[in-house]
PDB file of N, CA and C in Angstrom:
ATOM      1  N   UNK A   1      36.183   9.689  36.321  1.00  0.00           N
ATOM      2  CA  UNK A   1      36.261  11.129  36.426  1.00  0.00           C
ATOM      3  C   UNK A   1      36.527  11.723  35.050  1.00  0.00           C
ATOM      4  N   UNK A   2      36.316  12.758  34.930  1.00  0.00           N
ATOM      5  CA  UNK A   2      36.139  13.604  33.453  1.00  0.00           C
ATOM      6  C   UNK A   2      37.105  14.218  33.292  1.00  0.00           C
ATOM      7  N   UNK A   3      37.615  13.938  32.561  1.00  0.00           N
ATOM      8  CA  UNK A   3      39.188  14.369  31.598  1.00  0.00           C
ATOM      9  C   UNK A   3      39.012  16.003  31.973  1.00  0.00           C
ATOM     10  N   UNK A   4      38.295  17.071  31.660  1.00  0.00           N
ATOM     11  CA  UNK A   4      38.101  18.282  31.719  1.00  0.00           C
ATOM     12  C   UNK A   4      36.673  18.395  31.387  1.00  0.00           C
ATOM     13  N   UNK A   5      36.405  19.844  31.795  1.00  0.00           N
ATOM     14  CA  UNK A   5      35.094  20.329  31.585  1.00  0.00           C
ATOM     15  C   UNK A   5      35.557  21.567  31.013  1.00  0.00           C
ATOM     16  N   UNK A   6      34.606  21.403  29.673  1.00  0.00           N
ATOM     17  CA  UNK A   6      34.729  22.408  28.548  1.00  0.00           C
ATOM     18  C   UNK A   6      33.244  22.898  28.272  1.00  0.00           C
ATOM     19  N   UNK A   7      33.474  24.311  27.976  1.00  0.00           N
ATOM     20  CA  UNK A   7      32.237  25.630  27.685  1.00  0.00           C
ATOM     21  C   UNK A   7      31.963  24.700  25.984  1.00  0.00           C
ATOM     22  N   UNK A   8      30.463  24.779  25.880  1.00  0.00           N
ATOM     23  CA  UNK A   8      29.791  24.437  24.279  1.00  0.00           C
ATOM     24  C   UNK A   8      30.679  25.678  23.182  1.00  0.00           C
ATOM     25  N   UNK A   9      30.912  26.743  23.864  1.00  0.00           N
ATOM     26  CA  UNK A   9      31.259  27.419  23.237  1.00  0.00           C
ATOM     27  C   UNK A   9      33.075  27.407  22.973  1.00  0.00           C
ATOM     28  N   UNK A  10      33.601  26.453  23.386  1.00  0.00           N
ATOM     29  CA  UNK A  10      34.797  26.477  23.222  1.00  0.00           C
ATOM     30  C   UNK A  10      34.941  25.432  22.055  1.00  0.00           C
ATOM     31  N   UNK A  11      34.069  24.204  22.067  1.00  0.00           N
ATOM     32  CA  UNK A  11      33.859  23.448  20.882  1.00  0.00           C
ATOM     33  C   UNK A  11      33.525  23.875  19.776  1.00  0.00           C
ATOM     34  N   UNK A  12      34.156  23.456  18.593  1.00  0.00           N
ATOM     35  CA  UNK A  12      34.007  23.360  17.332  1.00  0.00           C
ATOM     36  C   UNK A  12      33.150  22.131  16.335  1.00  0.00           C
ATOM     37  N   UNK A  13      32.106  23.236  15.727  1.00  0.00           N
ATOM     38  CA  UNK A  13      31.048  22.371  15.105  1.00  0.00           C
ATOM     39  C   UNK A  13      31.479  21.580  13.452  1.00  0.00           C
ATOM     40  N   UNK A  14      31.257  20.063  13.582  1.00  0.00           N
ATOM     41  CA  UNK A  14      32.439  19.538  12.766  1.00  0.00           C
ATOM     42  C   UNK A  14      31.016  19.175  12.011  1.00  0.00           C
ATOM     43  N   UNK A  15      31.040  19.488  10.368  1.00  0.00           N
ATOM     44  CA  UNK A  15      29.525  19.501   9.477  1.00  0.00           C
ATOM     45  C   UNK A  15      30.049  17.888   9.125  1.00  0.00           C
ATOM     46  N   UNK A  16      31.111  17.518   8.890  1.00  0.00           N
ATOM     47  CA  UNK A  16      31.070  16.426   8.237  1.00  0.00           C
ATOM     48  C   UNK A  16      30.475  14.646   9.666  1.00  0.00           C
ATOM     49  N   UNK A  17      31.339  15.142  10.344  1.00  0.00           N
ATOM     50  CA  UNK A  17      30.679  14.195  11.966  1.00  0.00           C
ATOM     51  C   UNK A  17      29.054  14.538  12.445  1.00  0.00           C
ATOM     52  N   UNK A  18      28.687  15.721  12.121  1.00  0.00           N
ATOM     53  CA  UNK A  18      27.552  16.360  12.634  1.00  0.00           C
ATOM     54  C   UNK A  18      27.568  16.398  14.187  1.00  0.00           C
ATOM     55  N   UNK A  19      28.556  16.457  14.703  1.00  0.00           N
ATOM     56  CA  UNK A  19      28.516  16.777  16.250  1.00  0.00           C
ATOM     57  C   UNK A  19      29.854  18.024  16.660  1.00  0.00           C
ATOM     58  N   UNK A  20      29.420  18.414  17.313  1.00  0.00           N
ATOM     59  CA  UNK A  20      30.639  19.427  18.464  1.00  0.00           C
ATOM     60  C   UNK A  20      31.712  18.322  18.403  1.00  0.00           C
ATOM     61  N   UNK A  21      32.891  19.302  18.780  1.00  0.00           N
ATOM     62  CA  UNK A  21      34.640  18.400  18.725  1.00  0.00           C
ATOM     63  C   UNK A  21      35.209  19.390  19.471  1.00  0.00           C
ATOM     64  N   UNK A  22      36.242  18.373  20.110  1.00  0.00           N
ATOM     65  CA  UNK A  22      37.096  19.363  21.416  1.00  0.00           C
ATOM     66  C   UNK A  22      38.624  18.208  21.079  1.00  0.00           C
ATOM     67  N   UNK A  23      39.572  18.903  20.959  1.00  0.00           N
ATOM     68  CA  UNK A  23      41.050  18.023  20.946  1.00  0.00           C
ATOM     69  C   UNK A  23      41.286  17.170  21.906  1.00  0.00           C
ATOM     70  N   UNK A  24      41.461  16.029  21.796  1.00  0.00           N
ATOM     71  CA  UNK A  24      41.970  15.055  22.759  1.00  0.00           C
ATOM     72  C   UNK A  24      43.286  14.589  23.192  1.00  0.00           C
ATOM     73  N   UNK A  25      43.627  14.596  23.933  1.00  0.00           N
ATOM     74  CA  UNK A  25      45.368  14.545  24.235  1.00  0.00           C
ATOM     75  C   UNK A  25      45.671  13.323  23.181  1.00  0.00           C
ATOM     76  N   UNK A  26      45.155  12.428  22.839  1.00  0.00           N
ATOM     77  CA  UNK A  26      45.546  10.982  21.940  1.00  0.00           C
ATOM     78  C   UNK A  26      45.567  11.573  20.924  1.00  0.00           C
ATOM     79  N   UNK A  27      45.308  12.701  20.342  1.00  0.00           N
ATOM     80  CA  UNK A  27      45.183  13.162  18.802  1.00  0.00           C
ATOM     81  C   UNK A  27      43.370  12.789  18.005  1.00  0.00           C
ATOM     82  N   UNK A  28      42.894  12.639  18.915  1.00  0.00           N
ATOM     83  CA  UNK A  28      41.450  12.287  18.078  1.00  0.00           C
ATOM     84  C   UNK A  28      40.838  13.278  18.460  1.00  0.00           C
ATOM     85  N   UNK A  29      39.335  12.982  18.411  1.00  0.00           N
ATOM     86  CA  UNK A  29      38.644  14.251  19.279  1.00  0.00           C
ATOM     87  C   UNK A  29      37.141  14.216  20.586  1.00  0.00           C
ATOM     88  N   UNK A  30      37.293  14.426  20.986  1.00  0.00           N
ATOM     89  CA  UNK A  30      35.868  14.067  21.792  1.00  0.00           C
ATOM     90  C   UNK A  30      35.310  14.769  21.301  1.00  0.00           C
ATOM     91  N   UNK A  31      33.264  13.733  21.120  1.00  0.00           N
ATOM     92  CA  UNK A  31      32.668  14.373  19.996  1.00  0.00           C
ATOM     93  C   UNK A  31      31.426  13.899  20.912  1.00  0.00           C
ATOM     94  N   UNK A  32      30.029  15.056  20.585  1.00  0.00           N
ATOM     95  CA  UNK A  32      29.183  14.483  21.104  1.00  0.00           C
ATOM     96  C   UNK A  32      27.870  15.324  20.255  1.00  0.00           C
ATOM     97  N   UNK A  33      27.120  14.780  19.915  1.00  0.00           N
ATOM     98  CA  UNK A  33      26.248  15.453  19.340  1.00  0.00           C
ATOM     99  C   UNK A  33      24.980  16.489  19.293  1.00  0.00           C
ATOM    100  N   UNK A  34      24.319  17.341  18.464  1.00  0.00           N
ATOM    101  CA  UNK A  34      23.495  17.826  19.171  1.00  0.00           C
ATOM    102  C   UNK A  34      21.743  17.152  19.613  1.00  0.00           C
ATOM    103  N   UNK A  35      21.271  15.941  18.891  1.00  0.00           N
ATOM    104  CA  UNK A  35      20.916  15.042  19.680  1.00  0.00           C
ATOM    105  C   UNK A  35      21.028  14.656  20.639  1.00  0.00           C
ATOM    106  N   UNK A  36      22.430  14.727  21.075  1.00  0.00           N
ATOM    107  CA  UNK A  36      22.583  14.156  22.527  1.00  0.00           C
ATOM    108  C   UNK A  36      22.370  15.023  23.735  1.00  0.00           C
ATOM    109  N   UNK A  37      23.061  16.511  23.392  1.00  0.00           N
ATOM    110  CA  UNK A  37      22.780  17.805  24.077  1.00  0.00           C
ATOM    111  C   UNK A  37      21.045  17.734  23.886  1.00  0.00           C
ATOM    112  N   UNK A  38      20.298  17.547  23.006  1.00  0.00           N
ATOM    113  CA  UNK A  38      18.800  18.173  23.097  1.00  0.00           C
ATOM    114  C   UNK A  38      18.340  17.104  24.468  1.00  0.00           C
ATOM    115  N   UNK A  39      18.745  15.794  24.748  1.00  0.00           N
ATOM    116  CA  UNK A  39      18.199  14.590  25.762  1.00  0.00           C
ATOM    117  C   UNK A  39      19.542  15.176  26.858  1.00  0.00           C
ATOM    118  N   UNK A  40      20.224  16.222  27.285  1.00  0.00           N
ATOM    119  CA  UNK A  40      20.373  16.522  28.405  1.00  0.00           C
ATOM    120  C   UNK A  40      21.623  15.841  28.804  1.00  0.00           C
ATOM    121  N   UNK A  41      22.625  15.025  27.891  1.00  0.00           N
ATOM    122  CA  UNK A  41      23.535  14.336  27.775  1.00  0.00           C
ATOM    123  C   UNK A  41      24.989  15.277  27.936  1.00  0.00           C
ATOM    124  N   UNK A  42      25.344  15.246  28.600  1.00  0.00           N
ATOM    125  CA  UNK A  42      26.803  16.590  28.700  1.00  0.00           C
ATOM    126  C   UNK A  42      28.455  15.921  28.792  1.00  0.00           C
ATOM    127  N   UNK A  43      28.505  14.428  28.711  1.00  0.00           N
ATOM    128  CA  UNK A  43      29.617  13.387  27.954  1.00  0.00           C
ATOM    129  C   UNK A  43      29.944  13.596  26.838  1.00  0.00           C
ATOM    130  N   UNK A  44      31.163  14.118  26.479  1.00  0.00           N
ATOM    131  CA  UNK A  44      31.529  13.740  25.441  1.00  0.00           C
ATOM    132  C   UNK A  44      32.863  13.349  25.251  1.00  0.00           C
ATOM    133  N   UNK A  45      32.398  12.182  24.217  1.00  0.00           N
ATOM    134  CA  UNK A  45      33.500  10.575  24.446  1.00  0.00           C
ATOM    135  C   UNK A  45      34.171  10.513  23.167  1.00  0.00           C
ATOM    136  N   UNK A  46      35.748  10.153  23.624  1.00  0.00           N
ATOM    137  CA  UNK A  46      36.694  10.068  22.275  1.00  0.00           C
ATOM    138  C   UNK A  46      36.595   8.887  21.900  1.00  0.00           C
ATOM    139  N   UNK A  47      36.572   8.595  20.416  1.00  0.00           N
ATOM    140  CA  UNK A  47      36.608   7.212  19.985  1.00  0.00           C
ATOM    141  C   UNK A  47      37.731   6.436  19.764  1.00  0.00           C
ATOM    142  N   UNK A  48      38.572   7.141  20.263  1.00  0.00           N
ATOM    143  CA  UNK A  48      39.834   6.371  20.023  1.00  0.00           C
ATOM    144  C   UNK A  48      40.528   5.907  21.745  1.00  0.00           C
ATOM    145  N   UNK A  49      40.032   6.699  22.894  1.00  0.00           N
ATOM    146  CA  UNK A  49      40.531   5.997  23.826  1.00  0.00           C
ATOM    147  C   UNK A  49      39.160   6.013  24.844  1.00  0.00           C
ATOM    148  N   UNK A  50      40.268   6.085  26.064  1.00  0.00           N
ATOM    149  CA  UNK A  50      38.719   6.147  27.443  1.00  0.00           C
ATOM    150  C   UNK A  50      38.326   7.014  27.768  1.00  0.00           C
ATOM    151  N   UNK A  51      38.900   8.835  27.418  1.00  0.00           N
ATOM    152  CA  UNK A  51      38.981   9.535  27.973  1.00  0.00           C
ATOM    153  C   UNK A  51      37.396  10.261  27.369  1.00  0.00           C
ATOM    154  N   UNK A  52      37.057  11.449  28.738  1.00  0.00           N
ATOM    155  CA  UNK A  52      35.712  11.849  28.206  1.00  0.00           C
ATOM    156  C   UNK A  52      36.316  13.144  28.594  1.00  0.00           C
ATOM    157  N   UNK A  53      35.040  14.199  28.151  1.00  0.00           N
ATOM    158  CA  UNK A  53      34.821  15.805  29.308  1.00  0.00           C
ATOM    159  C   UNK A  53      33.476  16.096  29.528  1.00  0.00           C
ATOM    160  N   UNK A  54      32.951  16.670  30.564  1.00  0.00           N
ATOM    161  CA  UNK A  54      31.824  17.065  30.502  1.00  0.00           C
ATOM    162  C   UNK A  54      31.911  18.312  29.872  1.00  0.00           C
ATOM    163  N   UNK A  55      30.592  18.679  29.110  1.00  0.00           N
ATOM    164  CA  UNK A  55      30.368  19.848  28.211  1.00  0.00           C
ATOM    165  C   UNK A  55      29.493  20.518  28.884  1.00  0.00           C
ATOM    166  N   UNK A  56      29.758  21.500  29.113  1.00  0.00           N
ATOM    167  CA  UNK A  56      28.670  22.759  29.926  1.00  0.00           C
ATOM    168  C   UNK A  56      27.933  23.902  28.820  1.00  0.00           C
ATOM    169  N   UNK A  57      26.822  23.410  28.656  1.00  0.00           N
ATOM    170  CA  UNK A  57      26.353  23.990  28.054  1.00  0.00           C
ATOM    171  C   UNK A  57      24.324  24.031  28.720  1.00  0.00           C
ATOM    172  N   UNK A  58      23.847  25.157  27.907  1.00  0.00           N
ATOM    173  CA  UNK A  58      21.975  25.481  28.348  1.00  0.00           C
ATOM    174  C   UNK A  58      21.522  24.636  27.757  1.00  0.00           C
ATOM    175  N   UNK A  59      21.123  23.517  28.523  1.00  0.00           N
ATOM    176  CA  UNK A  59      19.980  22.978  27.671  1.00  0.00           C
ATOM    177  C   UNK A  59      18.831  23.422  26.878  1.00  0.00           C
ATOM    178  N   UNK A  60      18.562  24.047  26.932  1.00  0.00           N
ATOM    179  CA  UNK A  60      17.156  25.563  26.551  1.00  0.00           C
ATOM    180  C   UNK A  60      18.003  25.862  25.564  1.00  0.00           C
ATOM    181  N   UNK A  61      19.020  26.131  25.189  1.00  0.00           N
ATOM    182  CA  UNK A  61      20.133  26.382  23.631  1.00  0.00           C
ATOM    183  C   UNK A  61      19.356  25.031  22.872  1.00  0.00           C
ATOM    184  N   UNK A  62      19.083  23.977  23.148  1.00  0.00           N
ATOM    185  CA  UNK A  62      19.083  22.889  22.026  1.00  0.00           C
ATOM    186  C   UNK A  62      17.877  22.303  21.766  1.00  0.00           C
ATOM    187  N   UNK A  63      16.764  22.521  23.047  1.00  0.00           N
ATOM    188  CA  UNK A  63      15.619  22.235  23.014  1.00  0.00           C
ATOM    189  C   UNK A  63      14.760  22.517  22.060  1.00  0.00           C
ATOM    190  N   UNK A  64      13.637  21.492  21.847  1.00  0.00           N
ATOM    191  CA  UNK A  64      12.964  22.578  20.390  1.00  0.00           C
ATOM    192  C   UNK A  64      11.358  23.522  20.675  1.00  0.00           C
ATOM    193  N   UNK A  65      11.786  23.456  22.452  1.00  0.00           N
ATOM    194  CA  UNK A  65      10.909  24.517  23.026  1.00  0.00           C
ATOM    195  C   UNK A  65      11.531  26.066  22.690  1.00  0.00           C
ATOM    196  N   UNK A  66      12.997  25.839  22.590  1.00  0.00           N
ATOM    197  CA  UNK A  66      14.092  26.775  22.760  1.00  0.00           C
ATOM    198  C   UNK A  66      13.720  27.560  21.044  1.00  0.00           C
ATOM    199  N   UNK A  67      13.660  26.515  20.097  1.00  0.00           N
ATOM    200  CA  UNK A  67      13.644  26.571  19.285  1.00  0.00           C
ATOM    201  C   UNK A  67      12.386  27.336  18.651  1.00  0.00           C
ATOM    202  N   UNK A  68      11.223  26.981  18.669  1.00  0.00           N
ATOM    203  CA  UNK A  68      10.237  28.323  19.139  1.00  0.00           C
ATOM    204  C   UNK A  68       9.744  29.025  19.184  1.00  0.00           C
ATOM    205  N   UNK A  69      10.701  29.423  20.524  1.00  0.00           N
ATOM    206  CA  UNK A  69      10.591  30.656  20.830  1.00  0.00           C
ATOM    207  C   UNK A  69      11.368  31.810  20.179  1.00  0.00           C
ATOM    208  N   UNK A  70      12.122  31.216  19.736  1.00  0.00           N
ATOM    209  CA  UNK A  70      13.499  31.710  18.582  1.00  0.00           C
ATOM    210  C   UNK A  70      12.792  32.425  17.416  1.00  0.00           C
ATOM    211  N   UNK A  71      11.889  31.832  16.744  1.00  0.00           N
ATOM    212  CA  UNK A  71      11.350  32.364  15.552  1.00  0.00           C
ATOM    213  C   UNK A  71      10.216  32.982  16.000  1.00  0.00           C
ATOM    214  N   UNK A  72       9.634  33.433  17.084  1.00  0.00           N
ATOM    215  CA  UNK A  72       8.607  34.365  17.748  1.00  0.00           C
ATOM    216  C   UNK A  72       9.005  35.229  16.879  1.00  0.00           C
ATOM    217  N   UNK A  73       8.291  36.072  16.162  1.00  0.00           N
ATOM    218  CA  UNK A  73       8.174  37.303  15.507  1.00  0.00           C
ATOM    219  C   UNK A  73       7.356  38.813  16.137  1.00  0.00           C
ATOM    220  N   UNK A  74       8.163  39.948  16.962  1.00  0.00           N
ATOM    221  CA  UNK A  74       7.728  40.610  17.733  1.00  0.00           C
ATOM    222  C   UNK A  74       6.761  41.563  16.960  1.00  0.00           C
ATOM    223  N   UNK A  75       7.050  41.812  15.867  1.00  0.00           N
ATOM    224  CA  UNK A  75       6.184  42.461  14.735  1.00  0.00           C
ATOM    225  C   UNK A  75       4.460  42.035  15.170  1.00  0.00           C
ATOM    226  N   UNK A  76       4.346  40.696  15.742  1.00  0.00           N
ATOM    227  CA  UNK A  76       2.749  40.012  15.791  1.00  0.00           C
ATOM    228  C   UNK A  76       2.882  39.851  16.850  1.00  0.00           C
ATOM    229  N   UNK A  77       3.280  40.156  17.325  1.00  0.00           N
ATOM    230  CA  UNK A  77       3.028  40.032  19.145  1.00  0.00           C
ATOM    231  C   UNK A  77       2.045  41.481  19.493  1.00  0.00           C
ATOM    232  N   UNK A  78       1.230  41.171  19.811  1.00  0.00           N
ATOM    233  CA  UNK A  78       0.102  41.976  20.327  1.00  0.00           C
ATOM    234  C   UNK A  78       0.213  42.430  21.849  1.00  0.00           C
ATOM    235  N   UNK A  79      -0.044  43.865  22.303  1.00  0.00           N
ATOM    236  CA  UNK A  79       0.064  44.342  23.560  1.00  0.00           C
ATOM    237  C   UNK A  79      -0.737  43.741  24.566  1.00  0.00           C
ATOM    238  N   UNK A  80      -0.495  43.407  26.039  1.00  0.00           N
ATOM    239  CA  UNK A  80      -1.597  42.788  26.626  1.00  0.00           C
ATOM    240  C   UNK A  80      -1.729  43.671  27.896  1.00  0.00           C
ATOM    241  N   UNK A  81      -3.132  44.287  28.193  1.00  0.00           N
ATOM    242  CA  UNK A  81      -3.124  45.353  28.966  1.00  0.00           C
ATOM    243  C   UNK A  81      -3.385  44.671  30.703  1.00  0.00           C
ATOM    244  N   UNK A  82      -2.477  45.919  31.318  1.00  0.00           N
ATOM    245  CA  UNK A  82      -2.075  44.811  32.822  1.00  0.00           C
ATOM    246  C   UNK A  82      -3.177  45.567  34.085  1.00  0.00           C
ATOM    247  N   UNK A  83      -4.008  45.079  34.800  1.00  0.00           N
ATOM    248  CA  UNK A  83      -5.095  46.226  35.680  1.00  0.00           C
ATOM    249  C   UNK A  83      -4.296  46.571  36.648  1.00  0.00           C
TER     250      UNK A  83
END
């Protein structure tokens, strides 16, 4: 069973690990990456004991369909007329 379930947005993005981090009662951190979020993976595991949480977060946030659609530029988006 999962230690807690924590919002993506409550995690903190650690540049030097390159993954999300959430405090772990042992003093380490559960860490899980955004590789792992893009394959739909929502574990994230402390390296120092057993304990995990699931991470709730949009998959469509990490996808690189998500991704995209992100840089769509509405400036070139052309009108499309409806009958």
């Amino acid at each position: 069973m999962s230690y807690d379930d924590v919002e993506i947005e409550d995690m903190d993005w650690n540049e030097e690990l390159q993954a999300f981090t959430y405090p772990c009662p042992c003093g380490d951190l559960f860490q899980i990456t955004k590789e792992e979020l893009k394959i739909g993976e929502e574990i994230a595991r402390c390296p120092s004991c057993s304990l995990y949480i699931t991470v709730i977060y949009n998959i469509e946030d990490f996808s690189g369909e998500s991704d995209q659609k992100k840089n769509l530029n509405p400036a070139n988006q052309q009108p499309v007329a409806v009958a």
